[in-house]
PDB file of N, CA and C in Angstrom:
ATOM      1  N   UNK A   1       0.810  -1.201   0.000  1.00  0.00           N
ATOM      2  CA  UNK A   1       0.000   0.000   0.000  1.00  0.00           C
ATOM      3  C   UNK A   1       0.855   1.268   0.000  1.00  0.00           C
ATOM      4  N   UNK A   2       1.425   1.128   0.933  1.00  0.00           N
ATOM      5  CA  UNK A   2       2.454   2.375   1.066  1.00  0.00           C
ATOM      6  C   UNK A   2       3.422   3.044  -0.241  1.00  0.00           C
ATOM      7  N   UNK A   3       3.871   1.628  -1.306  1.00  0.00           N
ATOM      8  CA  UNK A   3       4.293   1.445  -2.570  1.00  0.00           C
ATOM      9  C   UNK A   3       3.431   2.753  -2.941  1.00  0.00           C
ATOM     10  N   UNK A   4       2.349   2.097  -3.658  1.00  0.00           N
ATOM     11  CA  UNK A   4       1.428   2.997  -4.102  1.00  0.00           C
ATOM     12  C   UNK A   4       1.025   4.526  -3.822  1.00  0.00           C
ATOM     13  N   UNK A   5       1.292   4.522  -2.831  1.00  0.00           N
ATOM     14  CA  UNK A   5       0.761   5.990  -2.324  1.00  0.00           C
ATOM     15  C   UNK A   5       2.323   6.731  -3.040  1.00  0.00           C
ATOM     16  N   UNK A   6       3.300   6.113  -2.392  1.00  0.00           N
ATOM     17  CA  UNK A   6       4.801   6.938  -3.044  1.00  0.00           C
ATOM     18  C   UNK A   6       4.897   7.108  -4.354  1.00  0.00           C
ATOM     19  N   UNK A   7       4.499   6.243  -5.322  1.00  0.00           N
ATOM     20  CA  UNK A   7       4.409   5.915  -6.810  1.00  0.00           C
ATOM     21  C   UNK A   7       3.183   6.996  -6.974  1.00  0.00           C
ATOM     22  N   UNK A   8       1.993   6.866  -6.647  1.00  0.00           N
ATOM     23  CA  UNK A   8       1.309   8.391  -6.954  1.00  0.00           C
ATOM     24  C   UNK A   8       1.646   9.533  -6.954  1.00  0.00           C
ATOM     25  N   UNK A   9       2.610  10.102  -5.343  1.00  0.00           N
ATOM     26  CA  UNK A   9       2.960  10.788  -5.369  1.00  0.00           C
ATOM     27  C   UNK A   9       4.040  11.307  -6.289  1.00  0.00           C
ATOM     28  N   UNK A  10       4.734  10.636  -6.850  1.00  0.00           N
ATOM     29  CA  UNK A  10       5.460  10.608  -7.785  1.00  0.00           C
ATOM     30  C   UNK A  10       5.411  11.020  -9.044  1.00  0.00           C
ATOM     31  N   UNK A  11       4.437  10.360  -9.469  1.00  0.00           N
ATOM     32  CA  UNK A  11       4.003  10.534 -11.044  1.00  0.00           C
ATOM     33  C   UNK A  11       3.215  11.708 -11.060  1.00  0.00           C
ATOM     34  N   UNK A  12       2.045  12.186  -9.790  1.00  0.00           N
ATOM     35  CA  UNK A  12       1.466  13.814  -9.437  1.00  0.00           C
ATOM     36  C   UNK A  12       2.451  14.353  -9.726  1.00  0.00           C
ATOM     37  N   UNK A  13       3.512  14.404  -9.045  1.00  0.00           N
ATOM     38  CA  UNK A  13       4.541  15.603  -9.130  1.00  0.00           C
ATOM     39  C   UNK A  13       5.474  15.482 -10.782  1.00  0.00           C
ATOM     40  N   UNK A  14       5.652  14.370 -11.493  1.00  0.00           N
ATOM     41  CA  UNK A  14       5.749  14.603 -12.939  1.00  0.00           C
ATOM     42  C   UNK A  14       4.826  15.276 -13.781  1.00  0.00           C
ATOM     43  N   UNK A  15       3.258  14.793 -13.662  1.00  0.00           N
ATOM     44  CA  UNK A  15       2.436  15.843 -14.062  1.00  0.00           C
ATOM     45  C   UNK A  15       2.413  16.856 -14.050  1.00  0.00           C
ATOM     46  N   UNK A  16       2.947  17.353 -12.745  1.00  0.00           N
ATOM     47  CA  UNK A  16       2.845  19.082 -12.500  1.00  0.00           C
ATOM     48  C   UNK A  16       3.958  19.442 -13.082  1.00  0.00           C
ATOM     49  N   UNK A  17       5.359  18.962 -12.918  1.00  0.00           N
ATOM     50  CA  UNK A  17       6.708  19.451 -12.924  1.00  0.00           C
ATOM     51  C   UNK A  17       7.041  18.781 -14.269  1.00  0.00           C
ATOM     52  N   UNK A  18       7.397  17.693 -14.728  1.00  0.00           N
ATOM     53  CA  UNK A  18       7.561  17.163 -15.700  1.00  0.00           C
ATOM     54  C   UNK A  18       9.153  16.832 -15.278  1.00  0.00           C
ATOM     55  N   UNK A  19       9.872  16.956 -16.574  1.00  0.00           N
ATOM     56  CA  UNK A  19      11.167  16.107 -16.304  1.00  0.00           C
ATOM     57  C   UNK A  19      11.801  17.427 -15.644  1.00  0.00           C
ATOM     58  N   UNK A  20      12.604  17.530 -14.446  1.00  0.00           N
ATOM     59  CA  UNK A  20      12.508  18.681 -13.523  1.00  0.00           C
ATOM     60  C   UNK A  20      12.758  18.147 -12.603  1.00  0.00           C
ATOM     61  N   UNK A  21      14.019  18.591 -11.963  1.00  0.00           N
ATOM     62  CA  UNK A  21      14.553  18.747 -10.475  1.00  0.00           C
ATOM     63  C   UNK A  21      13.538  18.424  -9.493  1.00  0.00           C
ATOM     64  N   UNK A  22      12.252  19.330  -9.897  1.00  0.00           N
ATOM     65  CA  UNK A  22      11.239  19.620  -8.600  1.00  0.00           C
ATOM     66  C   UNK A  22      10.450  18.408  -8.689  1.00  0.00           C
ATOM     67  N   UNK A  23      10.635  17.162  -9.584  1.00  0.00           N
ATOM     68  CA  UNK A  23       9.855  16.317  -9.603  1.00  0.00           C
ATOM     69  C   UNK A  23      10.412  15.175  -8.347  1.00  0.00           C
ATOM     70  N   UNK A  24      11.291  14.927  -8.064  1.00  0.00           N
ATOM     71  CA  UNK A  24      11.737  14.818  -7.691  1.00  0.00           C
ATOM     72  C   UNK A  24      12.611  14.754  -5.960  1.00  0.00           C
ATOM     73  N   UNK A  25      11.959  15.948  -5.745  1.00  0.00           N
ATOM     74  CA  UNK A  25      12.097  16.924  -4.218  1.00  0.00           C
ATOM     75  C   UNK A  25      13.253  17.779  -4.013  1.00  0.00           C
ATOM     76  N   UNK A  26      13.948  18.086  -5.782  1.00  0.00           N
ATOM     77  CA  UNK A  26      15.289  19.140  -5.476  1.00  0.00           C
ATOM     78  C   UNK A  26      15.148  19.861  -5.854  1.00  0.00           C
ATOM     79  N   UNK A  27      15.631  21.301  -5.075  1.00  0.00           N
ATOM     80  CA  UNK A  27      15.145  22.807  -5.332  1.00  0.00           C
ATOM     81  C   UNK A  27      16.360  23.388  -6.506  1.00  0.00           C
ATOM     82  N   UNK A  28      17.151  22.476  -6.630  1.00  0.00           N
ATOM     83  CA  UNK A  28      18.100  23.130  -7.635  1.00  0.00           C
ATOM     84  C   UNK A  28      19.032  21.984  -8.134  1.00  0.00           C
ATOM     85  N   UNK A  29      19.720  22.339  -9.333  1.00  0.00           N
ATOM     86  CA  UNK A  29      20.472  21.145 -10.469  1.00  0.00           C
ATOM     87  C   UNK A  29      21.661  21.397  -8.963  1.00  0.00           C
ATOM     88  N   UNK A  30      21.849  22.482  -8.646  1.00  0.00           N
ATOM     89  CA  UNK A  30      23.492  22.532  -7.566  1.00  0.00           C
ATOM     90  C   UNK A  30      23.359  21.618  -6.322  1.00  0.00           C
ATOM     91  N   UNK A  31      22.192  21.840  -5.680  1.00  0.00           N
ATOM     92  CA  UNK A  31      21.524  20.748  -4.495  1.00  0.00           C
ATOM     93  C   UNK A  31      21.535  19.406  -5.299  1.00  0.00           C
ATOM     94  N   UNK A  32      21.273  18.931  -6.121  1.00  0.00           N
ATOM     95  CA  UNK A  32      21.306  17.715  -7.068  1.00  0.00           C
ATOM     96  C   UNK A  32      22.540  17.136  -6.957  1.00  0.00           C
ATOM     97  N   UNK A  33      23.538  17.998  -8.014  1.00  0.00           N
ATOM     98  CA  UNK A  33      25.118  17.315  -7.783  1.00  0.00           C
ATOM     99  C   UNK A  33      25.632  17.125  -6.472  1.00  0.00           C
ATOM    100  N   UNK A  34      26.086  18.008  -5.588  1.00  0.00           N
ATOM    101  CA  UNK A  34      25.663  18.277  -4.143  1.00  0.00           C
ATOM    102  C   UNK A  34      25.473  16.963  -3.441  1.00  0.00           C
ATOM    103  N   UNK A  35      24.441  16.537  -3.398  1.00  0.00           N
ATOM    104  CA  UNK A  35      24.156  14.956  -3.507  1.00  0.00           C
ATOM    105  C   UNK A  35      24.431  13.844  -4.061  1.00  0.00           C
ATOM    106  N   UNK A  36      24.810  13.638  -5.396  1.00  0.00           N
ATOM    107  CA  UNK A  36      25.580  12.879  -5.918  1.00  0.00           C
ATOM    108  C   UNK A  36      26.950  13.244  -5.453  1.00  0.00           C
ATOM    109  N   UNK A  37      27.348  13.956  -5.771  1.00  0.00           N
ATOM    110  CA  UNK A  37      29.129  14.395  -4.735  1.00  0.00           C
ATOM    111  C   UNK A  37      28.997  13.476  -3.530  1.00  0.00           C
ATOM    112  N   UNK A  38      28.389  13.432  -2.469  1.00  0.00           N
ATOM    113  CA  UNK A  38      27.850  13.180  -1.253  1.00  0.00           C
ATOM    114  C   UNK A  38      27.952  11.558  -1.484  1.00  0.00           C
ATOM    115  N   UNK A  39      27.018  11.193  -2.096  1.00  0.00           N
ATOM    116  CA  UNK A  39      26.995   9.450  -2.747  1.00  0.00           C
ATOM    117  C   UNK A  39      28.303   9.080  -3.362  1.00  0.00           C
ATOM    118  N   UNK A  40      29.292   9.767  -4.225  1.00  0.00           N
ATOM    119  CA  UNK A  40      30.055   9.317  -4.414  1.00  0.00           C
ATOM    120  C   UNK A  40      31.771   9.905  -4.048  1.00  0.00           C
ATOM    121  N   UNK A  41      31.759   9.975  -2.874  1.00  0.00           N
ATOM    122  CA  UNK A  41      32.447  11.242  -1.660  1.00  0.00           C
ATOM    123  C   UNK A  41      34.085  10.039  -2.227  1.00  0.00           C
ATOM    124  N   UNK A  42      33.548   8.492  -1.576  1.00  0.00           N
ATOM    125  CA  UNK A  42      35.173   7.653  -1.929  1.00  0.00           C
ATOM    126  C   UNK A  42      34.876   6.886  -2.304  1.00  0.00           C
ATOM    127  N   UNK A  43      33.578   6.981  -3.535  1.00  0.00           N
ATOM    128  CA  UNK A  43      33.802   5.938  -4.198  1.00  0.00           C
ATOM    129  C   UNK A  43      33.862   6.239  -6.173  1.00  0.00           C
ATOM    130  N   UNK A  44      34.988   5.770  -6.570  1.00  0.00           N
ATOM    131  CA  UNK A  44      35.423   6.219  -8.316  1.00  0.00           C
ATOM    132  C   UNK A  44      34.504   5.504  -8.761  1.00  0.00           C
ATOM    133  N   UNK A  45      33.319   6.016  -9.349  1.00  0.00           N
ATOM    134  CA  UNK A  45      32.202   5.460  -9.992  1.00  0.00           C
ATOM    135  C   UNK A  45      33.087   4.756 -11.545  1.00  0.00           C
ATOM    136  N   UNK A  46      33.716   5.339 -11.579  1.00  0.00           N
ATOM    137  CA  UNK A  46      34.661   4.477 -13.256  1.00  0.00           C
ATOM    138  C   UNK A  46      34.353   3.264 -13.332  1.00  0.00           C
ATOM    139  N   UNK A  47      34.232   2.926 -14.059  1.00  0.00           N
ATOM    140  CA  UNK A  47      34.025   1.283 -14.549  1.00  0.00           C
ATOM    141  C   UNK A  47      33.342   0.430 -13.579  1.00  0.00           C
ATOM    142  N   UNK A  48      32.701   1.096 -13.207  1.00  0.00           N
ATOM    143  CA  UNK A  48      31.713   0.289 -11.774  1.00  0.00           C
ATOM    144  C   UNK A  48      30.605  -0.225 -12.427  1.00  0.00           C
ATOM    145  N   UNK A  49      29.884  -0.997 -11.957  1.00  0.00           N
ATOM    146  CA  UNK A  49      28.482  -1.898 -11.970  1.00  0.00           C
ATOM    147  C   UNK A  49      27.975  -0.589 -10.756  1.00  0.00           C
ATOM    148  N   UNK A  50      26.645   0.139 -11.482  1.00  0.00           N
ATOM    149  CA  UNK A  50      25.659   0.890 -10.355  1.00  0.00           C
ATOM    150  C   UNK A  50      24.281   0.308 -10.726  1.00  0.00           C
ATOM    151  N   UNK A  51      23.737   0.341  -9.422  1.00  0.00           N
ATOM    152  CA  UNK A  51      22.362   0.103  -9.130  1.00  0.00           C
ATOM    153  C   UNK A  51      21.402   1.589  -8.553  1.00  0.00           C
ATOM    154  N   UNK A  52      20.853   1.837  -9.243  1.00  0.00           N
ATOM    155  CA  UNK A  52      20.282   3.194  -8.584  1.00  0.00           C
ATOM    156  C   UNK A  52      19.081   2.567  -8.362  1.00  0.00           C
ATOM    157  N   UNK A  53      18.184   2.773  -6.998  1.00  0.00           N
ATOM    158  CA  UNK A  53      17.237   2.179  -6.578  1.00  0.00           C
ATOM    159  C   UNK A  53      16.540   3.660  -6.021  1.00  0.00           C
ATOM    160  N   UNK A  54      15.603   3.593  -6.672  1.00  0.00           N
ATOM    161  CA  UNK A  54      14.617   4.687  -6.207  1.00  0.00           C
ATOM    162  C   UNK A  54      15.195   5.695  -7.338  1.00  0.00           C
ATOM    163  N   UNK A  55      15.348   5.344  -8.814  1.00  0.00           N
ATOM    164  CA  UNK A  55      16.463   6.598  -9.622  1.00  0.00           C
ATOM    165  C   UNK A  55      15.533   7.209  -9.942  1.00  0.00           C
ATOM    166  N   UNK A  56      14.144   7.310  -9.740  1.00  0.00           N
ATOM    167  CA  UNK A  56      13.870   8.791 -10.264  1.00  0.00           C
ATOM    168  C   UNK A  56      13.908   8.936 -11.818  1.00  0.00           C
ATOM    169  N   UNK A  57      14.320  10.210 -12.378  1.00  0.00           N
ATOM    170  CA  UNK A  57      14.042  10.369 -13.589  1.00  0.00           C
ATOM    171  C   UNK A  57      15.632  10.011 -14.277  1.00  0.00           C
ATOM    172  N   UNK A  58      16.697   9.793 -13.152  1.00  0.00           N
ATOM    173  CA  UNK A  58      17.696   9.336 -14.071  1.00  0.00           C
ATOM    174  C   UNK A  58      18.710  10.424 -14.366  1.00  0.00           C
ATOM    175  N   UNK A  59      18.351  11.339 -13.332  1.00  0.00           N
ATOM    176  CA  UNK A  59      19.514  12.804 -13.549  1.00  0.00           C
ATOM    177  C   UNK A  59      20.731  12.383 -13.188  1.00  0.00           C
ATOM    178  N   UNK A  60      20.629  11.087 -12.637  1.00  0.00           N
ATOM    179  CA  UNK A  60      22.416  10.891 -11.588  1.00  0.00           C
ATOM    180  C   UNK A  60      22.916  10.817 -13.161  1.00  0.00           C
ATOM    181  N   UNK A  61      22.178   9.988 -14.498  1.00  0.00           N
ATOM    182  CA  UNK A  61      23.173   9.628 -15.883  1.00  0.00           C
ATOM    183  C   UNK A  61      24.283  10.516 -15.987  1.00  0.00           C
ATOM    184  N   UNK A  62      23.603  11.970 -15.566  1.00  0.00           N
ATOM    185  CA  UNK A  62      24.356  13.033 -16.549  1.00  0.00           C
ATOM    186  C   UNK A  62      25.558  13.535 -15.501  1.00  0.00           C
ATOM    187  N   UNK A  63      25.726  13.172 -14.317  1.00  0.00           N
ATOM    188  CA  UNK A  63      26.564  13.637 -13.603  1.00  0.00           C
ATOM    189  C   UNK A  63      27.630  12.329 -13.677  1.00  0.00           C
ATOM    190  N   UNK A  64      26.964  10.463 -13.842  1.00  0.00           N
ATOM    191  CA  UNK A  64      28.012   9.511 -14.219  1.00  0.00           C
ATOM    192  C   UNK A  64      28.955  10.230 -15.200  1.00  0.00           C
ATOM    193  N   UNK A  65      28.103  10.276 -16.315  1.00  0.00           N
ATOM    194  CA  UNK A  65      29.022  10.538 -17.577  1.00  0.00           C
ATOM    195  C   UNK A  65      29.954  11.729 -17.898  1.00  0.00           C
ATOM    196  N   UNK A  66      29.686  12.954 -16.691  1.00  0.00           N
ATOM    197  CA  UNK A  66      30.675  14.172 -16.916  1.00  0.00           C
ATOM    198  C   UNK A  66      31.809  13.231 -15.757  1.00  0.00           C
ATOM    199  N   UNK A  67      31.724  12.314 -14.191  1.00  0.00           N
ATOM    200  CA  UNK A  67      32.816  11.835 -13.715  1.00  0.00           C
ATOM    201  C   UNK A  67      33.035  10.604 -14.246  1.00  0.00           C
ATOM    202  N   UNK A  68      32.884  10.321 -15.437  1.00  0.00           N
ATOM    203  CA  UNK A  68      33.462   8.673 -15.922  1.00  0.00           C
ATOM    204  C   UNK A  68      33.728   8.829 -17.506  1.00  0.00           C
ATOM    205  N   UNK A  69      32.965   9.513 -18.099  1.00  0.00           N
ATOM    206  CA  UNK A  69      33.496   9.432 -19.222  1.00  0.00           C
ATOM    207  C   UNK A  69      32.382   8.852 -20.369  1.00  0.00           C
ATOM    208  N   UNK A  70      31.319   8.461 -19.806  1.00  0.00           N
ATOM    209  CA  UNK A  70      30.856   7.018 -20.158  1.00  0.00           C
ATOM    210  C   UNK A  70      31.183   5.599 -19.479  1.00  0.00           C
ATOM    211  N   UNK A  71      32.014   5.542 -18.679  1.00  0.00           N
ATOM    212  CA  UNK A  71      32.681   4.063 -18.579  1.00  0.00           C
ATOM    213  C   UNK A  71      32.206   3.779 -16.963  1.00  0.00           C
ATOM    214  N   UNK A  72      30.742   3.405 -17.418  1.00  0.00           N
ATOM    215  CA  UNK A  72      30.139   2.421 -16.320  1.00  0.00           C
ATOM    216  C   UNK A  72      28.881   1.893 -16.492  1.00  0.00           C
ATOM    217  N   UNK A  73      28.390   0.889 -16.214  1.00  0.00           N
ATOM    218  CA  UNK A  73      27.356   0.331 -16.064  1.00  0.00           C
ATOM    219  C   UNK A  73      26.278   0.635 -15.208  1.00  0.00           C
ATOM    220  N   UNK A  74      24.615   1.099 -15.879  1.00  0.00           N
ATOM    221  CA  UNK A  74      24.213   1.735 -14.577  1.00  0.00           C
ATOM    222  C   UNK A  74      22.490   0.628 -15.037  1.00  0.00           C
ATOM    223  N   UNK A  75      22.033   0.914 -13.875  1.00  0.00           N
ATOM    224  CA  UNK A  75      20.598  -0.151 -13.752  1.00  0.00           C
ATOM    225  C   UNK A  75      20.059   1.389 -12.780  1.00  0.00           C
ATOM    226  N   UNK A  76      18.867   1.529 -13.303  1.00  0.00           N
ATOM    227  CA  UNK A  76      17.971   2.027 -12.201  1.00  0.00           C
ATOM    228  C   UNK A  76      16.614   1.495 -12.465  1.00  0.00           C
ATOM    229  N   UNK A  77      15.565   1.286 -10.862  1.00  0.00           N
ATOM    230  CA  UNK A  77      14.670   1.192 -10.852  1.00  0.00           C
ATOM    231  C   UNK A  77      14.334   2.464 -10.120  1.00  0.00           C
ATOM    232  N   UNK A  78      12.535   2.027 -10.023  1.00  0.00           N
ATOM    233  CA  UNK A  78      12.060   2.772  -9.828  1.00  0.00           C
ATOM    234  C   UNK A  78      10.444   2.482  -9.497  1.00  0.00           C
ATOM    235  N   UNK A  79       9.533   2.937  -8.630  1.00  0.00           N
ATOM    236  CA  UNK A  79       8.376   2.007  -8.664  1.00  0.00           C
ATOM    237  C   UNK A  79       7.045   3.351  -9.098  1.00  0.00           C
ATOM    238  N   UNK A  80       7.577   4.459  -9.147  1.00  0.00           N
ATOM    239  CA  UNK A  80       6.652   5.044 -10.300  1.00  0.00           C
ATOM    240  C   UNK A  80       7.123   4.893 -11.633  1.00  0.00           C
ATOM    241  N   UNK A  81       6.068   4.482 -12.440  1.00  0.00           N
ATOM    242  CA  UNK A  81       5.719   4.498 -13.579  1.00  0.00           C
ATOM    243  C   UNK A  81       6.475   5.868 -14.697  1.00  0.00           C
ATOM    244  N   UNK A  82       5.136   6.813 -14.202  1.00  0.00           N
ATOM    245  CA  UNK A  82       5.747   7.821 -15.010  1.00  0.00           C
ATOM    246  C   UNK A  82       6.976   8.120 -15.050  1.00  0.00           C
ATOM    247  N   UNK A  83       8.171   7.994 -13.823  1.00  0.00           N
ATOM    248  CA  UNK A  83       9.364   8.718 -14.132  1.00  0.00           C
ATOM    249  C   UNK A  83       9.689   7.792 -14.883  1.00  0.00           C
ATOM    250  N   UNK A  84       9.885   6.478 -14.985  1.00  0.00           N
ATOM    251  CA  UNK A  84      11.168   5.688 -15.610  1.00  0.00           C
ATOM    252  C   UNK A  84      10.243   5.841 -16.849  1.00  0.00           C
ATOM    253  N   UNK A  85       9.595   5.674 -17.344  1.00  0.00           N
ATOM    254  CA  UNK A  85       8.863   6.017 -18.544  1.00  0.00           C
ATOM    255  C   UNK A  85       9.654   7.181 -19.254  1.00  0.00           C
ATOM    256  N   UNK A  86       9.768   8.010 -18.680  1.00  0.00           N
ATOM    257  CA  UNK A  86      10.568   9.723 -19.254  1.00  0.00           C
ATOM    258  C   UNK A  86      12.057   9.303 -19.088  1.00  0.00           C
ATOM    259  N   UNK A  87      12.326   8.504 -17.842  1.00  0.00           N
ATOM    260  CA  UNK A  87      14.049   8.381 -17.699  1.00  0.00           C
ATOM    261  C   UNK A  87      14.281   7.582 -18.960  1.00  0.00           C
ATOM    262  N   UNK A  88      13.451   6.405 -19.325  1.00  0.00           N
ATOM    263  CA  UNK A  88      13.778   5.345 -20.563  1.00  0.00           C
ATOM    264  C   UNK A  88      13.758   6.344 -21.877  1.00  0.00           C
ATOM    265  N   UNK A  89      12.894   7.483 -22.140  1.00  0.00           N
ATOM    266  CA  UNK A  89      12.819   8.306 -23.033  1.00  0.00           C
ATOM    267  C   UNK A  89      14.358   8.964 -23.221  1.00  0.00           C
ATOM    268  N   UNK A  90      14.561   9.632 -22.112  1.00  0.00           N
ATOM    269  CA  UNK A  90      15.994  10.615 -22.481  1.00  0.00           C
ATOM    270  C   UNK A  90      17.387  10.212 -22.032  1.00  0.00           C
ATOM    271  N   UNK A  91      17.224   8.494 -21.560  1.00  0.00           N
ATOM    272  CA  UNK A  91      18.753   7.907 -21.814  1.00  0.00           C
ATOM    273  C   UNK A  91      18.553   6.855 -22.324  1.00  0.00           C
TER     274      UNK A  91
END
């Protein structure tokens, strides 16, 4: 049940916001990296196997590929609908 209610809330806030930081719960792209910095403080995402669980619309892609180059493997889920729908669209 609880699934569901988060996955609504989710896909509401794509409706309103669309592909967007604020869909999300971040007030800015700088608070975004910020956080990924944070997630990957000691660890060299390079050539790693990632699992993003709970990825959202998939913004971490664009911060992998400016610290790797391209050179890693990434999986995200996600249990709303609408985002990975838009994340599968723009990576």
């Amino acid at each position: 049940m609880e699934n569901n209610i988060t996955a609504e809330l989710y896909n509401k806030r794509f409706d309103d916001y669309g592909n967007d930081i604020k869909t999300v719960g971040w007030g800015s792209e700088k608070d975004q990296y910020l956080r990924f910095d944070v997630l990957f403080r000691n660890i060299n995402p390079t050539g790693k196997k990632i699992l993003d669980v709970g990825c959202g619309l998939g913004h971490i892609i664009n911060y992998l590929d400016e610290k790797t180059l391209g050179n890693y493997d990434y999986t995200g889920i996600d249990i709303a609908e609408k985002l990975i729908t838009e994340a599968k669209k723009n990576y």
